[in-house]
PDB file of N, CA and C in Angstrom:
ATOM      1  N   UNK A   1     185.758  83.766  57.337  1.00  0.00           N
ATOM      2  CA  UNK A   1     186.441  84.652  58.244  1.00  0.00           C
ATOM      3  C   UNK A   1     186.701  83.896  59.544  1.00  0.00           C
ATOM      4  N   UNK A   2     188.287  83.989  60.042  1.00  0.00           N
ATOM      5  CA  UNK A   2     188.208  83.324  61.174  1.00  0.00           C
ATOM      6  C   UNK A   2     187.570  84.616  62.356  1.00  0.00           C
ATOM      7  N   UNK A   3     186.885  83.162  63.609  1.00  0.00           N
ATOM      8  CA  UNK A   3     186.334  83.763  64.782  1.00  0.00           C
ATOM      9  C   UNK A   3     186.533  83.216  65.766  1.00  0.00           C
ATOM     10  N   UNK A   4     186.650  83.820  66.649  1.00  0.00           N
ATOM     11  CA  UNK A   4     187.707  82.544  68.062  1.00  0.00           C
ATOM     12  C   UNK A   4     186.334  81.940  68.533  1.00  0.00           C
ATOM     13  N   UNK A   5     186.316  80.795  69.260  1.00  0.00           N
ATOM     14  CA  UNK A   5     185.808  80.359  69.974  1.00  0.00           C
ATOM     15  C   UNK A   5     185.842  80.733  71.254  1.00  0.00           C
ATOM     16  N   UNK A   6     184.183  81.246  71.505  1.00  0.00           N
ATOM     17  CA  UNK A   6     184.062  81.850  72.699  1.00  0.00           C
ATOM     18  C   UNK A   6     183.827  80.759  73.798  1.00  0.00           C
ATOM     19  N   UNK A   7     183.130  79.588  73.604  1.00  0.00           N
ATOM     20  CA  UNK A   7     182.191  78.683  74.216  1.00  0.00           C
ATOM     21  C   UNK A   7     181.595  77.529  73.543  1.00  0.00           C
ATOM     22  N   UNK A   8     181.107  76.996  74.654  1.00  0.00           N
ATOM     23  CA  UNK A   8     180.061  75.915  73.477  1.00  0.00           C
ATOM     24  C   UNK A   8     178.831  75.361  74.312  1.00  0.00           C
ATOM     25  N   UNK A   9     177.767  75.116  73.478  1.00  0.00           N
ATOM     26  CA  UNK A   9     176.586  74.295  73.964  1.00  0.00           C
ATOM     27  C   UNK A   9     176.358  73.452  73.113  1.00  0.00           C
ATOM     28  N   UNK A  10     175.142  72.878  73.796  1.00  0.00           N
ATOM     29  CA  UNK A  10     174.671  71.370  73.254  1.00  0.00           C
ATOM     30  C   UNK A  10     173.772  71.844  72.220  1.00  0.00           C
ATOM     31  N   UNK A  11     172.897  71.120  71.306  1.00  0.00           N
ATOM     32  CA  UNK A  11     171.615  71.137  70.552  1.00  0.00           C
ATOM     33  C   UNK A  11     170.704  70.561  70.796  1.00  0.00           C
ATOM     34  N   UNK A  12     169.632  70.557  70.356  1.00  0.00           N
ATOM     35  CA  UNK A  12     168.573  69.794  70.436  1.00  0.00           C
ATOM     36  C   UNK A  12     168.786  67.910  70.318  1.00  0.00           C
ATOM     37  N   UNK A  13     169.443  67.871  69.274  1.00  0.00           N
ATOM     38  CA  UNK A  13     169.870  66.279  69.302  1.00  0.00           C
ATOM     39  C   UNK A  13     171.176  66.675  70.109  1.00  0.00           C
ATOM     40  N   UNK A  14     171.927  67.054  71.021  1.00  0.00           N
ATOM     41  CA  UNK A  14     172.837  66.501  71.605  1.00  0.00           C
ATOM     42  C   UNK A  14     174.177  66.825  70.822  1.00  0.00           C
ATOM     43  N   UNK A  15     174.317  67.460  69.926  1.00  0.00           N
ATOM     44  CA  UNK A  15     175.949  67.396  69.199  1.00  0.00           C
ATOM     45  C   UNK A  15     176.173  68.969  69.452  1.00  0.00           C
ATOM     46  N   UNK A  16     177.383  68.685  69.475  1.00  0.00           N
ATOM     47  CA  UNK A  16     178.067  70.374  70.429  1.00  0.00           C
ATOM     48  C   UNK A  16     178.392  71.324  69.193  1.00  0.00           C
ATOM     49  N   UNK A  17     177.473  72.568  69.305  1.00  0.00           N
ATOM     50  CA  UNK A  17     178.001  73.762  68.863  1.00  0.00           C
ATOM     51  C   UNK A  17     178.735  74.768  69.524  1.00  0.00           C
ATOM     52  N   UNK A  18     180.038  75.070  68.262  1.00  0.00           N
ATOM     53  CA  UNK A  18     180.798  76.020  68.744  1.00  0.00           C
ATOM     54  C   UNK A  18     180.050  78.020  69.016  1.00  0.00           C
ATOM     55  N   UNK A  19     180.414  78.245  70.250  1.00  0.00           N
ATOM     56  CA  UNK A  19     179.956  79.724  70.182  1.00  0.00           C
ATOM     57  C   UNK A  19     181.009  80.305  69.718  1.00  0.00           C
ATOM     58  N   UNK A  20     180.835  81.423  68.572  1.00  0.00           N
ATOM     59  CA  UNK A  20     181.797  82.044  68.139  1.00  0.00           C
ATOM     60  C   UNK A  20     181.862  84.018  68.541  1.00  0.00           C
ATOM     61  N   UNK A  21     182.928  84.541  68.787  1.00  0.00           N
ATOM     62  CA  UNK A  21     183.047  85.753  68.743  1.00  0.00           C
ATOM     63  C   UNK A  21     182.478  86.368  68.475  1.00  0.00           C
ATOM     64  N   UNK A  22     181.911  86.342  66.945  1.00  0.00           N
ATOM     65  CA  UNK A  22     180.884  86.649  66.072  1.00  0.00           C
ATOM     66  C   UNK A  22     179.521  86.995  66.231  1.00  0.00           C
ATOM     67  N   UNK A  23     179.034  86.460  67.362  1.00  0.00           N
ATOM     68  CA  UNK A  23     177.689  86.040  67.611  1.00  0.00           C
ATOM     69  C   UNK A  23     177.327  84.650  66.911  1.00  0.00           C
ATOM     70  N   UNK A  24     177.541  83.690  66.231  1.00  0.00           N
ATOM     71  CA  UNK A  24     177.326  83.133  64.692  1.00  0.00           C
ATOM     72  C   UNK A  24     177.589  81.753  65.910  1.00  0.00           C
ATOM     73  N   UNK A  25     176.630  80.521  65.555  1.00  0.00           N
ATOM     74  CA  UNK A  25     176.958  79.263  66.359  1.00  0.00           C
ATOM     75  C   UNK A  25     177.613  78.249  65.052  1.00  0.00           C
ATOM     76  N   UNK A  26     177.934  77.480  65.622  1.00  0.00           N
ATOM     77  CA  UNK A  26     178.736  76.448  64.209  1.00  0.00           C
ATOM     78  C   UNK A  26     178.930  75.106  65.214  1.00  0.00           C
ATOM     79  N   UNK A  27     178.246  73.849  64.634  1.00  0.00           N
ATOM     80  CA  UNK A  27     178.020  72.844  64.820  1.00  0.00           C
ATOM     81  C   UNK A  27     179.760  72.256  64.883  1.00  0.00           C
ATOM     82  N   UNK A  28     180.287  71.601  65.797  1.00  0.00           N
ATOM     83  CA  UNK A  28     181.580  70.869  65.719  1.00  0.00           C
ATOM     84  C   UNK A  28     181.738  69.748  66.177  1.00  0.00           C
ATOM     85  N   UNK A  29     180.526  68.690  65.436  1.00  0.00           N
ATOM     86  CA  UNK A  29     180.630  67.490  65.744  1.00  0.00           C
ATOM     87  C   UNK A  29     181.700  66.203  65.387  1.00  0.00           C
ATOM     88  N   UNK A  30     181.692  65.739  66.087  1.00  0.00           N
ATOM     89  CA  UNK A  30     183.231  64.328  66.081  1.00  0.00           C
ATOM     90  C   UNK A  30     182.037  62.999  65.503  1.00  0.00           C
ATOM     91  N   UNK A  31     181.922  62.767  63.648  1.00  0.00           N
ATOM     92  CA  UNK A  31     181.820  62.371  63.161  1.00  0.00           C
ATOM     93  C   UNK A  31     182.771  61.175  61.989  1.00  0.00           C
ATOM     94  N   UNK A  32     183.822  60.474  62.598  1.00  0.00           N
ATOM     95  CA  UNK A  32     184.513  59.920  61.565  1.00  0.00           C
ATOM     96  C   UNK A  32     183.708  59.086  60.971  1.00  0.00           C
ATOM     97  N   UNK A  33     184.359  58.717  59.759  1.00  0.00           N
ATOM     98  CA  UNK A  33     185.542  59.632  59.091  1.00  0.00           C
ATOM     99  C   UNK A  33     185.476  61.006  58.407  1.00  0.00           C
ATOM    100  N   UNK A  34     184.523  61.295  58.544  1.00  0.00           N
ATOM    101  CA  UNK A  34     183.959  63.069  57.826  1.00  0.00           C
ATOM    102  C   UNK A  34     184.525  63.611  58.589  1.00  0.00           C
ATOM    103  N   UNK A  35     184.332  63.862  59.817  1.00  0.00           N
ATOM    104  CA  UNK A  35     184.596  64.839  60.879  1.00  0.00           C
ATOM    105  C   UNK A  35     185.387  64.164  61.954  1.00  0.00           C
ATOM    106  N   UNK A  36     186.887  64.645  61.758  1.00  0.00           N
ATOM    107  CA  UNK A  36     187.898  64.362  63.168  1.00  0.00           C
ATOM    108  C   UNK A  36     187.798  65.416  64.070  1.00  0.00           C
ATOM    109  N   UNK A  37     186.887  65.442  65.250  1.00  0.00           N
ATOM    110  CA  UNK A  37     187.000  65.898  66.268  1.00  0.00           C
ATOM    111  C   UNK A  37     187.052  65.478  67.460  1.00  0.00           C
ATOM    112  N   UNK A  38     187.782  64.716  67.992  1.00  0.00           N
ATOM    113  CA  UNK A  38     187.782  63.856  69.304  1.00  0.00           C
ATOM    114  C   UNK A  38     187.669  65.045  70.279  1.00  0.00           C
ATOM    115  N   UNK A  39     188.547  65.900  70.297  1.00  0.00           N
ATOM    116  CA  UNK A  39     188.308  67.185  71.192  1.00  0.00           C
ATOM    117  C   UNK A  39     186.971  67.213  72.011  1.00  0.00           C
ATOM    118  N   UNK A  40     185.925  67.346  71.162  1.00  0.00           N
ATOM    119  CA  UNK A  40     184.459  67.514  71.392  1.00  0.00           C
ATOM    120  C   UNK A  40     183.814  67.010  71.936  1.00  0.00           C
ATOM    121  N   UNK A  41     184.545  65.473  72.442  1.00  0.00           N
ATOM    122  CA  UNK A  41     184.108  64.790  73.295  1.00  0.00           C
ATOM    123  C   UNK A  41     184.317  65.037  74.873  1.00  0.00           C
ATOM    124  N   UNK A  42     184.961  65.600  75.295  1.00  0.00           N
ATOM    125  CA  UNK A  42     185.693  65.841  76.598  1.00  0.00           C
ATOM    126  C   UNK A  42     185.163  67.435  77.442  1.00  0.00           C
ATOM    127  N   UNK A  43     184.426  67.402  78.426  1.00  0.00           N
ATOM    128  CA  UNK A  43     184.928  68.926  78.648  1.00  0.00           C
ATOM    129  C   UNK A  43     186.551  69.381  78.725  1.00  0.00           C
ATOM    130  N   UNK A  44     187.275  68.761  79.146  1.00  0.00           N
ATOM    131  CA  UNK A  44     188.685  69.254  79.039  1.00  0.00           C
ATOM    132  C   UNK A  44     189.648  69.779  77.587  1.00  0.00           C
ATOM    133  N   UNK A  45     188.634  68.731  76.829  1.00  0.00           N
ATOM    134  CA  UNK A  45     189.065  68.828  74.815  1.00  0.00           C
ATOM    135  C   UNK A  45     188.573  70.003  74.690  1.00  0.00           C
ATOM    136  N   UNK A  46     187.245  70.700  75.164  1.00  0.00           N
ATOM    137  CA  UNK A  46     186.435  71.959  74.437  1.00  0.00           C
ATOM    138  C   UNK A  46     186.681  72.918  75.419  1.00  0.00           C
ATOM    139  N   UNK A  47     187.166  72.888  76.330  1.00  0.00           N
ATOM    140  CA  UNK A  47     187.738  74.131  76.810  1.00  0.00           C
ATOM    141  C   UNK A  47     188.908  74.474  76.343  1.00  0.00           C
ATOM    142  N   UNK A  48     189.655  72.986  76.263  1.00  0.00           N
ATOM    143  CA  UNK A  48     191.386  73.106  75.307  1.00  0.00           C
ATOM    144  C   UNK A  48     191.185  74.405  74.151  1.00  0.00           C
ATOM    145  N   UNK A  49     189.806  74.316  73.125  1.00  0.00           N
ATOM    146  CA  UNK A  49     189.751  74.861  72.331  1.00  0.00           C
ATOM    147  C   UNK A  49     188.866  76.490  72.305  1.00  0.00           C
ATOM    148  N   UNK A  50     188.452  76.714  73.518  1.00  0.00           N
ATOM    149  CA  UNK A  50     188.279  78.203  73.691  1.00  0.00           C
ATOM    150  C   UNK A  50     189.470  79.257  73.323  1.00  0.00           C
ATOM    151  N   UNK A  51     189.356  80.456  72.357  1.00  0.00           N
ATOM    152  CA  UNK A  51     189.969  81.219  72.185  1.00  0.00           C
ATOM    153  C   UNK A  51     190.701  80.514  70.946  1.00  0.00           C
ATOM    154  N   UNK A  52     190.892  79.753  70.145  1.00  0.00           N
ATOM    155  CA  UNK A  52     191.042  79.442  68.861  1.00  0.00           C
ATOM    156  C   UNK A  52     190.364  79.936  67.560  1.00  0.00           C
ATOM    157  N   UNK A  53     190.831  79.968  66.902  1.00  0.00           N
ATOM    158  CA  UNK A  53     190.343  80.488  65.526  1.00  0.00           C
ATOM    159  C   UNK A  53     189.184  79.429  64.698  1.00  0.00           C
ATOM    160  N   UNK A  54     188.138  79.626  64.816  1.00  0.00           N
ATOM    161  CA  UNK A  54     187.436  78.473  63.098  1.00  0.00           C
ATOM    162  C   UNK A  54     186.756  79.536  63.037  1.00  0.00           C
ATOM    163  N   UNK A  55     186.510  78.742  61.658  1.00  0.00           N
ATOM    164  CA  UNK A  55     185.926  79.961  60.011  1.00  0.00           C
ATOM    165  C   UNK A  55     184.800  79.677  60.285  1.00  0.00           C
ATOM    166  N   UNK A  56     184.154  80.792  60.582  1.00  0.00           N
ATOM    167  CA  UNK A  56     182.710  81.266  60.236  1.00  0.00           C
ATOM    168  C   UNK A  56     182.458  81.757  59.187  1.00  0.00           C
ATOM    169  N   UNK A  57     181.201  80.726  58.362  1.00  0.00           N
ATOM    170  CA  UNK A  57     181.151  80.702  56.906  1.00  0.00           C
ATOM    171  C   UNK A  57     179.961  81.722  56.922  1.00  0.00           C
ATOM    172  N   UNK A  58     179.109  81.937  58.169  1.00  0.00           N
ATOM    173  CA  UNK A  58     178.151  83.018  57.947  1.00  0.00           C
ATOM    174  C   UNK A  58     178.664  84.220  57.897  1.00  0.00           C
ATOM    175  N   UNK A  59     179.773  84.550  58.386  1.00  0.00           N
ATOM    176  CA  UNK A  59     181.084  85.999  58.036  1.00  0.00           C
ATOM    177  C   UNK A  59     181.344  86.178  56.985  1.00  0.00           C
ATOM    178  N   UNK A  60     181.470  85.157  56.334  1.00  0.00           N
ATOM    179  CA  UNK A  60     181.559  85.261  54.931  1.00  0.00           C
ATOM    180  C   UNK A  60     180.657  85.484  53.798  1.00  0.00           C
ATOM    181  N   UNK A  61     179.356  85.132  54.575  1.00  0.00           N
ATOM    182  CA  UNK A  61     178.676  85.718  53.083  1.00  0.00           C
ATOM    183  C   UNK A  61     177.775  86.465  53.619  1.00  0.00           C
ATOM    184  N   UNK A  62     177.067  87.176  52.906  1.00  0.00           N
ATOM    185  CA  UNK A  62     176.262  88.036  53.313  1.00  0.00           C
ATOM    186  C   UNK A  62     174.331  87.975  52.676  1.00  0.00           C
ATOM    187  N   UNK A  63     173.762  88.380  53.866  1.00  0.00           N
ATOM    188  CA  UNK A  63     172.167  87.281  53.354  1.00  0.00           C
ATOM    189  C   UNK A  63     171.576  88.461  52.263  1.00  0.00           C
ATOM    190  N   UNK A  64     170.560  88.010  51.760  1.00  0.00           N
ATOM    191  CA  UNK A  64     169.694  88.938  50.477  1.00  0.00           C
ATOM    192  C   UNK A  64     169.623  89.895  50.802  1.00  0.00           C
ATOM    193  N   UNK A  65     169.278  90.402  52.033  1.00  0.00           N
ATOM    194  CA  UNK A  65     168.348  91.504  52.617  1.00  0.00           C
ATOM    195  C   UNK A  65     170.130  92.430  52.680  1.00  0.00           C
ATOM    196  N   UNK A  66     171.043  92.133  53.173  1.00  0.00           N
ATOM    197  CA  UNK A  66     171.888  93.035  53.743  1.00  0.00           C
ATOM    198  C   UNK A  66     172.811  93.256  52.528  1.00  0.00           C
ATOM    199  N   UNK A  67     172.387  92.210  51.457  1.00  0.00           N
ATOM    200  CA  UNK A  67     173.181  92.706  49.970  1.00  0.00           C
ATOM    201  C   UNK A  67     172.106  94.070  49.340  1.00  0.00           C
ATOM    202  N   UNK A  68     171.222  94.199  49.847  1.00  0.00           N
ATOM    203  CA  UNK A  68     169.716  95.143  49.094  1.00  0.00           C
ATOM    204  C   UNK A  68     170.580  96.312  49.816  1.00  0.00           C
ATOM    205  N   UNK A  69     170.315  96.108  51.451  1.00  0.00           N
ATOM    206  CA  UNK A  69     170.766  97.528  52.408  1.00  0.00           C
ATOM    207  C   UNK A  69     172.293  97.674  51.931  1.00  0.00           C
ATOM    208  N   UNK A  70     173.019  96.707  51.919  1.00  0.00           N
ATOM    209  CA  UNK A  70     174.648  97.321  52.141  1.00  0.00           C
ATOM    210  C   UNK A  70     175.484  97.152  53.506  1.00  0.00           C
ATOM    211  N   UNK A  71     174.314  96.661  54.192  1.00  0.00           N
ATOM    212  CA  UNK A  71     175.042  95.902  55.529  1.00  0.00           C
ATOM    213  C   UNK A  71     175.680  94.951  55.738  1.00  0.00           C
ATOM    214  N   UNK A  72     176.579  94.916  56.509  1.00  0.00           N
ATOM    215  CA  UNK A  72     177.364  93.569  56.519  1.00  0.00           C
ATOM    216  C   UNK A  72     176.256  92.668  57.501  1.00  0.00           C
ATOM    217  N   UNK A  73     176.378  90.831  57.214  1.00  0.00           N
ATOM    218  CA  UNK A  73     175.512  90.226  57.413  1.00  0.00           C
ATOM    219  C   UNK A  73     176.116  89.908  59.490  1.00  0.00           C
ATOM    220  N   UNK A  74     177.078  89.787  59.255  1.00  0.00           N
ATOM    221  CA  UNK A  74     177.775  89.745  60.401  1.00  0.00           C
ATOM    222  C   UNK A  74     177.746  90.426  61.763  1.00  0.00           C
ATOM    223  N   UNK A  75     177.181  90.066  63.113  1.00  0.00           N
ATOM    224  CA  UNK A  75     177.058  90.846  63.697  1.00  0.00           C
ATOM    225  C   UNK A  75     178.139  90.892  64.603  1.00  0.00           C
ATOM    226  N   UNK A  76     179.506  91.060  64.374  1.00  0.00           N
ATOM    227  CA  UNK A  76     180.790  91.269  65.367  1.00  0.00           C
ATOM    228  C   UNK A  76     180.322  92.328  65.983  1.00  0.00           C
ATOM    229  N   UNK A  77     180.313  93.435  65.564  1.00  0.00           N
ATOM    230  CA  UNK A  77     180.663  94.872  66.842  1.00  0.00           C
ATOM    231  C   UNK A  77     179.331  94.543  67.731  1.00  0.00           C
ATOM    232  N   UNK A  78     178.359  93.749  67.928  1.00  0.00           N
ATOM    233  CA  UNK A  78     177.354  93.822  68.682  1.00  0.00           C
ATOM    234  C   UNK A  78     177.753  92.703  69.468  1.00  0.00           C
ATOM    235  N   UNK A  79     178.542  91.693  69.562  1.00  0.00           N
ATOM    236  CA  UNK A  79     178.711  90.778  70.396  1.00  0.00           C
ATOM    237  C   UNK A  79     179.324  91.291  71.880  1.00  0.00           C
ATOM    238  N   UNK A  80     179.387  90.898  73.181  1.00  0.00           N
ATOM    239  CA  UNK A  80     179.991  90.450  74.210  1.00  0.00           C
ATOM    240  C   UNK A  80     181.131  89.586  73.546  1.00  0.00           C
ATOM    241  N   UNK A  81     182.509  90.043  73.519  1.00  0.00           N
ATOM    242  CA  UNK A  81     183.892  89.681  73.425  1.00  0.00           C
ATOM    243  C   UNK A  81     183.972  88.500  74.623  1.00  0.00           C
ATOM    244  N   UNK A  82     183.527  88.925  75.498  1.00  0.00           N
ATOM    245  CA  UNK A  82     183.477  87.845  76.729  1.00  0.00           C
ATOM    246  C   UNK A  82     183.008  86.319  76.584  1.00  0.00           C
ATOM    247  N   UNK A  83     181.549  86.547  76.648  1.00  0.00           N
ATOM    248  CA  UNK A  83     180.885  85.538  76.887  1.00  0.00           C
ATOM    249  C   UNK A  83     180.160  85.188  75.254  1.00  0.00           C
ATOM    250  N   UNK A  84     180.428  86.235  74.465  1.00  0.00           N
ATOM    251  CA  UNK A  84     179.483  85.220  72.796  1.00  0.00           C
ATOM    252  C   UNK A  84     177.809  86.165  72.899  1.00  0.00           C
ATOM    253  N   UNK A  85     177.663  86.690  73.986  1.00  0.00           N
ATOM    254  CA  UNK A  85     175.666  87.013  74.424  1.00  0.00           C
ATOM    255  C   UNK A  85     175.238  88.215  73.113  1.00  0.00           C
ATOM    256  N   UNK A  86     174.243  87.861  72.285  1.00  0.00           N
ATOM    257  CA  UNK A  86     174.193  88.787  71.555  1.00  0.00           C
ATOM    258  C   UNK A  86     172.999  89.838  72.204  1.00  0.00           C
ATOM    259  N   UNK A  87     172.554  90.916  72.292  1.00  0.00           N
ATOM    260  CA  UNK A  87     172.083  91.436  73.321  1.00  0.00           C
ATOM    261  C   UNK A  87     171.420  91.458  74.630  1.00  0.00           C
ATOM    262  N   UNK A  88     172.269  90.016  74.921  1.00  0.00           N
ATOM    263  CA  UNK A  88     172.445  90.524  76.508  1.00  0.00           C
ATOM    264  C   UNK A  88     173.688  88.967  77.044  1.00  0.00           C
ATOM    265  N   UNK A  89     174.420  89.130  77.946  1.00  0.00           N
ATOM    266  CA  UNK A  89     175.157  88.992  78.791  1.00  0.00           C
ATOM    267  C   UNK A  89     174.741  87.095  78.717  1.00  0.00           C
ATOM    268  N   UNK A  90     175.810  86.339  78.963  1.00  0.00           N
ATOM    269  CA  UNK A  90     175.210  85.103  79.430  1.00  0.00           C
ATOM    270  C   UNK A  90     175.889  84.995  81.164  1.00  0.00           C
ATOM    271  N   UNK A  91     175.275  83.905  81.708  1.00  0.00           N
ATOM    272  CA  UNK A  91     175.581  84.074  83.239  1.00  0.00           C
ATOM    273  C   UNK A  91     177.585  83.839  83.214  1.00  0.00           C
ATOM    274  N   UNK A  92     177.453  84.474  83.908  1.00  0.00           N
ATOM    275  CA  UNK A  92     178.932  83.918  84.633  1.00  0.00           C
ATOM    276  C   UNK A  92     180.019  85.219  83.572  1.00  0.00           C
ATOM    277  N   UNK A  93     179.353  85.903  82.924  1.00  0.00           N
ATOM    278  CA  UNK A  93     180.274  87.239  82.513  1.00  0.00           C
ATOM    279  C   UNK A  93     180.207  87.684  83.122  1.00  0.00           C
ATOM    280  N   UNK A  94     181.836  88.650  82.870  1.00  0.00           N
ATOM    281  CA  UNK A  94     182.332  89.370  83.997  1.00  0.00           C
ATOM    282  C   UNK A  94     181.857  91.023  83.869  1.00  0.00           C
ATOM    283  N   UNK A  95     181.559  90.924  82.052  1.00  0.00           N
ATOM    284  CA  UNK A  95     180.569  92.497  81.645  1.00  0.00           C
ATOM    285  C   UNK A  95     179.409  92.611  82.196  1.00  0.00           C
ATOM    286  N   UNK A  96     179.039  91.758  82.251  1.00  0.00           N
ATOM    287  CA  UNK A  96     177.276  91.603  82.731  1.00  0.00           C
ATOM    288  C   UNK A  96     176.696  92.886  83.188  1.00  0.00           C
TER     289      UNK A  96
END
């Protein structure tokens, strides 16, 4: 399912995950030749790419427990549209 890109942070080793709409984080590291992302290198490249579409593969499937309940695994309607914060706000939103 596509999910815009809300944001991004670093990881523990240093390679940038995308924040998605979704709540859902997704690793978008600039690995050639596997991974063409020069973007990712730049703050100017990863802001370029705020509000773009990538597929969140955790949207797509759904975990054991929420195939038992019937819930979707996905937590969209609980996100901040804004800032990505799944119950609660990150600094510098304007919902806060």
């Amino acid at each position: 399912m596509e999910q815009k890109i809300v944001g991004f942070e670093v990881d523990d080793a240093g390679d940038w995950v995308a924040l998605l709409a979704c709540g859902h984080r997704q690793h978008v590291r600039h690995k050639p030749p596997f991974q063409e992302r020069p973007w990712t290198l730049t703050a100017l490249g990863r802001a370029s790419r705020v509000g773009t579409p990538l597929n969140c593969r955790l949207c797509d499937e759904e975990t054991d427990a929420a195939i038992l309940d019937g819930s979707p695994a996905c937590l969209a309607r609980e996100v901040c549209p804004e800032c990505g914060g799944l119950d609660a706000h990150r600094p510098g939103c304007a919902d806060a």
